[in-house]
C-alpha atoms as a PDB file:
ATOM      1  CA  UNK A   1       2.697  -7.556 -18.980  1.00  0.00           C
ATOM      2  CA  UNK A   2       1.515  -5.426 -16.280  1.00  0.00           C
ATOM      3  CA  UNK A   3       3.381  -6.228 -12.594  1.00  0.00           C
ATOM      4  CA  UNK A   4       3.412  -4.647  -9.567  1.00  0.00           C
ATOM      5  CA  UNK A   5       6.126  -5.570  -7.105  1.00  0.00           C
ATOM      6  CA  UNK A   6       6.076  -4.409  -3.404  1.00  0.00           C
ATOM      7  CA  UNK A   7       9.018  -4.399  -0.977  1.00  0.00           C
ATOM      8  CA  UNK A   8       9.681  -3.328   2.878  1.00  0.00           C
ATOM      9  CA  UNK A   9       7.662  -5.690   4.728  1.00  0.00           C
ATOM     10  CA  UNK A  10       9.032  -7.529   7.950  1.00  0.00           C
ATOM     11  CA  UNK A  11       9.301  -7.467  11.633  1.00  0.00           C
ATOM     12  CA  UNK A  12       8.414  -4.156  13.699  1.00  0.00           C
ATOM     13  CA  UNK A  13       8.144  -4.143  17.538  1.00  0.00           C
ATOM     14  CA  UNK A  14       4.944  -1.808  18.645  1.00  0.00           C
ATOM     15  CA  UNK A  15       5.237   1.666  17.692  1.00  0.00           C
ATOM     16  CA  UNK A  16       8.055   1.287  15.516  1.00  0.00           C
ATOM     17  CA  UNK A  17       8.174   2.446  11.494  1.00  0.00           C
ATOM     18  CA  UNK A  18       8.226   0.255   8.212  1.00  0.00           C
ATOM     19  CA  UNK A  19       8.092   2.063   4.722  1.00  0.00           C
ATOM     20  CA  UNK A  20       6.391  -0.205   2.387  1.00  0.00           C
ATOM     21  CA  UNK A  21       7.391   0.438  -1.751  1.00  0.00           C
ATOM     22  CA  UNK A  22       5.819  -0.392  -4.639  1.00  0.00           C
ATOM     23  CA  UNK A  23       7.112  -0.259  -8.646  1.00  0.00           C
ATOM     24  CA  UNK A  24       4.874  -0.654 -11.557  1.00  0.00           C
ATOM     25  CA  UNK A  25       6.313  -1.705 -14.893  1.00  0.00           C
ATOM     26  CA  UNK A  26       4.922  -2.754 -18.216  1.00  0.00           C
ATOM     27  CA  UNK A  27       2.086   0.126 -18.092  1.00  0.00           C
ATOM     28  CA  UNK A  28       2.150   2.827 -21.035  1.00  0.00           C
ATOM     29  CA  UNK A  29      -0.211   4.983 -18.704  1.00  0.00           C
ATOM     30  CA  UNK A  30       0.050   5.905 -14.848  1.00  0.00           C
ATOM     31  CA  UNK A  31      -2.618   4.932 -12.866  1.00  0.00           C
ATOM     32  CA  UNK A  32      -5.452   7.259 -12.100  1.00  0.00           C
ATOM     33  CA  UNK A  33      -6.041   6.013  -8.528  1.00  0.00           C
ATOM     34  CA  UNK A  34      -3.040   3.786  -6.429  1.00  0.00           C
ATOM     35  CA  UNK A  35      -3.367   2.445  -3.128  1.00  0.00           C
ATOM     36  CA  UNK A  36      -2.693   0.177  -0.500  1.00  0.00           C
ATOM     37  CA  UNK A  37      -4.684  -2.694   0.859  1.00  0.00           C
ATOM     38  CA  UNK A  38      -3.933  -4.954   3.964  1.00  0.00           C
ATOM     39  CA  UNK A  39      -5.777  -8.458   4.410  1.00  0.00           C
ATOM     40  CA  UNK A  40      -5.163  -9.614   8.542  1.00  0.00           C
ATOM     41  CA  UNK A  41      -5.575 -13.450   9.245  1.00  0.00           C
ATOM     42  CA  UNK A  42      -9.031 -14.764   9.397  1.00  0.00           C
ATOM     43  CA  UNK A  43     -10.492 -10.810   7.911  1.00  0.00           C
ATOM     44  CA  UNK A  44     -11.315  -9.415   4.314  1.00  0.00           C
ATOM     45  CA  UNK A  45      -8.930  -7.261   2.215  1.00  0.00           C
ATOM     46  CA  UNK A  46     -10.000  -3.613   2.963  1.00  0.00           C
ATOM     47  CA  UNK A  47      -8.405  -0.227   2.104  1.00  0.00           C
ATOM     48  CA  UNK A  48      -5.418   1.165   4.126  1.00  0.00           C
ATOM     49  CA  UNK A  49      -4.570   4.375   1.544  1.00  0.00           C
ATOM     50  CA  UNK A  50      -5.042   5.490  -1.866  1.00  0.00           C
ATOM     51  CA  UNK A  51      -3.671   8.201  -3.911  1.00  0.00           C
ATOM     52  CA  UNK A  52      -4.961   9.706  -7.083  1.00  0.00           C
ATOM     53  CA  UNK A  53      -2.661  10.897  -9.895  1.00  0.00           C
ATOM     54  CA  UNK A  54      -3.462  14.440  -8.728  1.00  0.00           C
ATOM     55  CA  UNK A  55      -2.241  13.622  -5.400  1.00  0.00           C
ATOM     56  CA  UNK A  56      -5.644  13.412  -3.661  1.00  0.00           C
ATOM     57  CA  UNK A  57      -5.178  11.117  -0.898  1.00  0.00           C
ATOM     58  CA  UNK A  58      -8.080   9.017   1.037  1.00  0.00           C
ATOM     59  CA  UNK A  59      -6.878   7.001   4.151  1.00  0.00           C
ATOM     60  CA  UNK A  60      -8.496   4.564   6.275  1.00  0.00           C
ATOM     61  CA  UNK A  61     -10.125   5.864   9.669  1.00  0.00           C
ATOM     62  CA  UNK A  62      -7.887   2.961  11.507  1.00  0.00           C
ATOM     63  CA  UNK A  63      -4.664   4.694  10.388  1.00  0.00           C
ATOM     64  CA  UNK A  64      -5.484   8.178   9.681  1.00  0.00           C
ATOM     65  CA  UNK A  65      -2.695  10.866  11.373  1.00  0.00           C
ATOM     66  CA  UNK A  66      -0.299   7.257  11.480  1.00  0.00           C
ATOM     67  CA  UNK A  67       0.738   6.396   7.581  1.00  0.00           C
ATOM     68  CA  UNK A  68       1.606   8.317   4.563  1.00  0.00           C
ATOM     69  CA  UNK A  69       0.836   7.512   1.268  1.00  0.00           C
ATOM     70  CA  UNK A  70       2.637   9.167  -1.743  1.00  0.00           C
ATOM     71  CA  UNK A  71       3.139   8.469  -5.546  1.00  0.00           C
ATOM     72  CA  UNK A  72       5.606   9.217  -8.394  1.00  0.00           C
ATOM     73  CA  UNK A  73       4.224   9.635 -11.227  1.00  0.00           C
ATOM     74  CA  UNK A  74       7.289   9.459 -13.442  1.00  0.00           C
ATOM     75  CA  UNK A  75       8.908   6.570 -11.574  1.00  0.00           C
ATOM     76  CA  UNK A  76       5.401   4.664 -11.348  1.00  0.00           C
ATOM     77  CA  UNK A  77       6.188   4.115  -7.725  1.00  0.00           C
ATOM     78  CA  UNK A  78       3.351   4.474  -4.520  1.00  0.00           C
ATOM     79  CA  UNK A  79       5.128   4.216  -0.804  1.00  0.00           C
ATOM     80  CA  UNK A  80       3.241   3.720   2.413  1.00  0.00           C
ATOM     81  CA  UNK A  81       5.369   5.146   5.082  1.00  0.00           C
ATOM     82  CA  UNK A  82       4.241   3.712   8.093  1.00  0.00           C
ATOM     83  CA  UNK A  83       4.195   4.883  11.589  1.00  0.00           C
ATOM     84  CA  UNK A  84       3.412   4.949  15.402  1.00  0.00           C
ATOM     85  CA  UNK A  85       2.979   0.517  14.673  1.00  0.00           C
ATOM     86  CA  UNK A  86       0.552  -1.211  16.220  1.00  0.00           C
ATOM     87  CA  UNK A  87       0.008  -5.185  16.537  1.00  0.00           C
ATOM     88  CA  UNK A  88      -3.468  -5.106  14.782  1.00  0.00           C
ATOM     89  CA  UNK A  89      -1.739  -3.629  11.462  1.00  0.00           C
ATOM     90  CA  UNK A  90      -0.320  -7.096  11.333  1.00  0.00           C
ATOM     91  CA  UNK A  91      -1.228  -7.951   7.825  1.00  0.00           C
ATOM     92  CA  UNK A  92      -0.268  -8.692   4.400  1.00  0.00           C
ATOM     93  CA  UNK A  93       0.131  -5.734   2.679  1.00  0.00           C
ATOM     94  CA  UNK A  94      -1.067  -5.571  -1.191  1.00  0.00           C
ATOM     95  CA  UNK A  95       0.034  -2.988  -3.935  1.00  0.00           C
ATOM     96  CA  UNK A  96      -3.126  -1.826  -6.195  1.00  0.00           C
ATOM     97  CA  UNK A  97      -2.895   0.053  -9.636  1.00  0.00           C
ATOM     98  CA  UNK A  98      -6.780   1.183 -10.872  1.00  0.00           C
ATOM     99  CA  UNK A  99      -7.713   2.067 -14.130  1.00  0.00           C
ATOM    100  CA  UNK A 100     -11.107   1.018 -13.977  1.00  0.00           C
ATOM    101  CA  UNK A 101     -12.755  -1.452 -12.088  1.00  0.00           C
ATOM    102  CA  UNK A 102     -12.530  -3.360 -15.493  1.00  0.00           C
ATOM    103  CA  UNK A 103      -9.078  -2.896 -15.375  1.00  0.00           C
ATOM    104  CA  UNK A 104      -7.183  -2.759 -11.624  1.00  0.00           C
ATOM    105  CA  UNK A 105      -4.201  -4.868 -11.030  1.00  0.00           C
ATOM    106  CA  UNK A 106      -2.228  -6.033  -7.509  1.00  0.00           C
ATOM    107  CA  UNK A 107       0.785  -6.557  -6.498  1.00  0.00           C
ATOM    108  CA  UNK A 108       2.123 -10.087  -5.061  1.00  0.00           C
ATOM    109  CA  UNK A 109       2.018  -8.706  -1.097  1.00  0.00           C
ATOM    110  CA  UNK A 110       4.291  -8.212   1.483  1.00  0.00           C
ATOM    111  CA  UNK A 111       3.907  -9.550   4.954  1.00  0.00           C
ATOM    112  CA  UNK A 112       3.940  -6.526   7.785  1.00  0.00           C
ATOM    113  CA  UNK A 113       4.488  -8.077  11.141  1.00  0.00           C
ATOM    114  CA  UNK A 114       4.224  -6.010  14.381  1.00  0.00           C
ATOM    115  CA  UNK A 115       5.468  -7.875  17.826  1.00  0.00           C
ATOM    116  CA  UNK A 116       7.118  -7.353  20.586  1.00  0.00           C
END
């Protein structure tokens, strides 16, 4: 059974830091692609940050030069270090593993919340 599991979500006051993790297990094979996906209330899911296995990363234009996305390959793991906060990156946060778009699996989400 294939499960990904994210943790670090929670409060942040504007321009504060959160570092969101997230651990695959049950896979024989990494991923080729990983990312991170936020969905904000009343909007679609869209991208925030994904990283291939080569370490090629592709960010979103609305946090660009503000997160970090990185990957271990060995430990399975993706983290979204998270900067410079902002109240419209109030979302819940969703892990993503990618095969092929036959075969992508997510994470249960974690709720980033940024208030003063």
């Amino acid at each position: 059974q294939v499960q990904l599991v994210e943790s670090g979500g929670g409060l942040v006051q504007p321009g504060g830091s959160l570092r969101l993790s997230c651990a695959a297990s049950g896979i024989i094979f990494r991923f080729s692609v990983m990312g991170w996906y936020r969905q904000a209330p009343g909007k679609q899911r869209g991208l925030v940050a994904t990283i291939t296995s080569r370490s090629i990363t592709n960010y979103a234009d609305s946090v660009k030069g503000r997160f970090t996305i990185s990957r271990d390959n060995a430990k399975n793991t993706v983290d979204l270090e998270m900067n410079s906060l902002k109240p419209e990156d109030t979302a819940v946060y969703y892990c993503n593993g990618h095969y092929s778009p036959q075969s992508t699996f997510w994470g249960q989400g974690t709720q980033v919340t940024v208030s003063s």
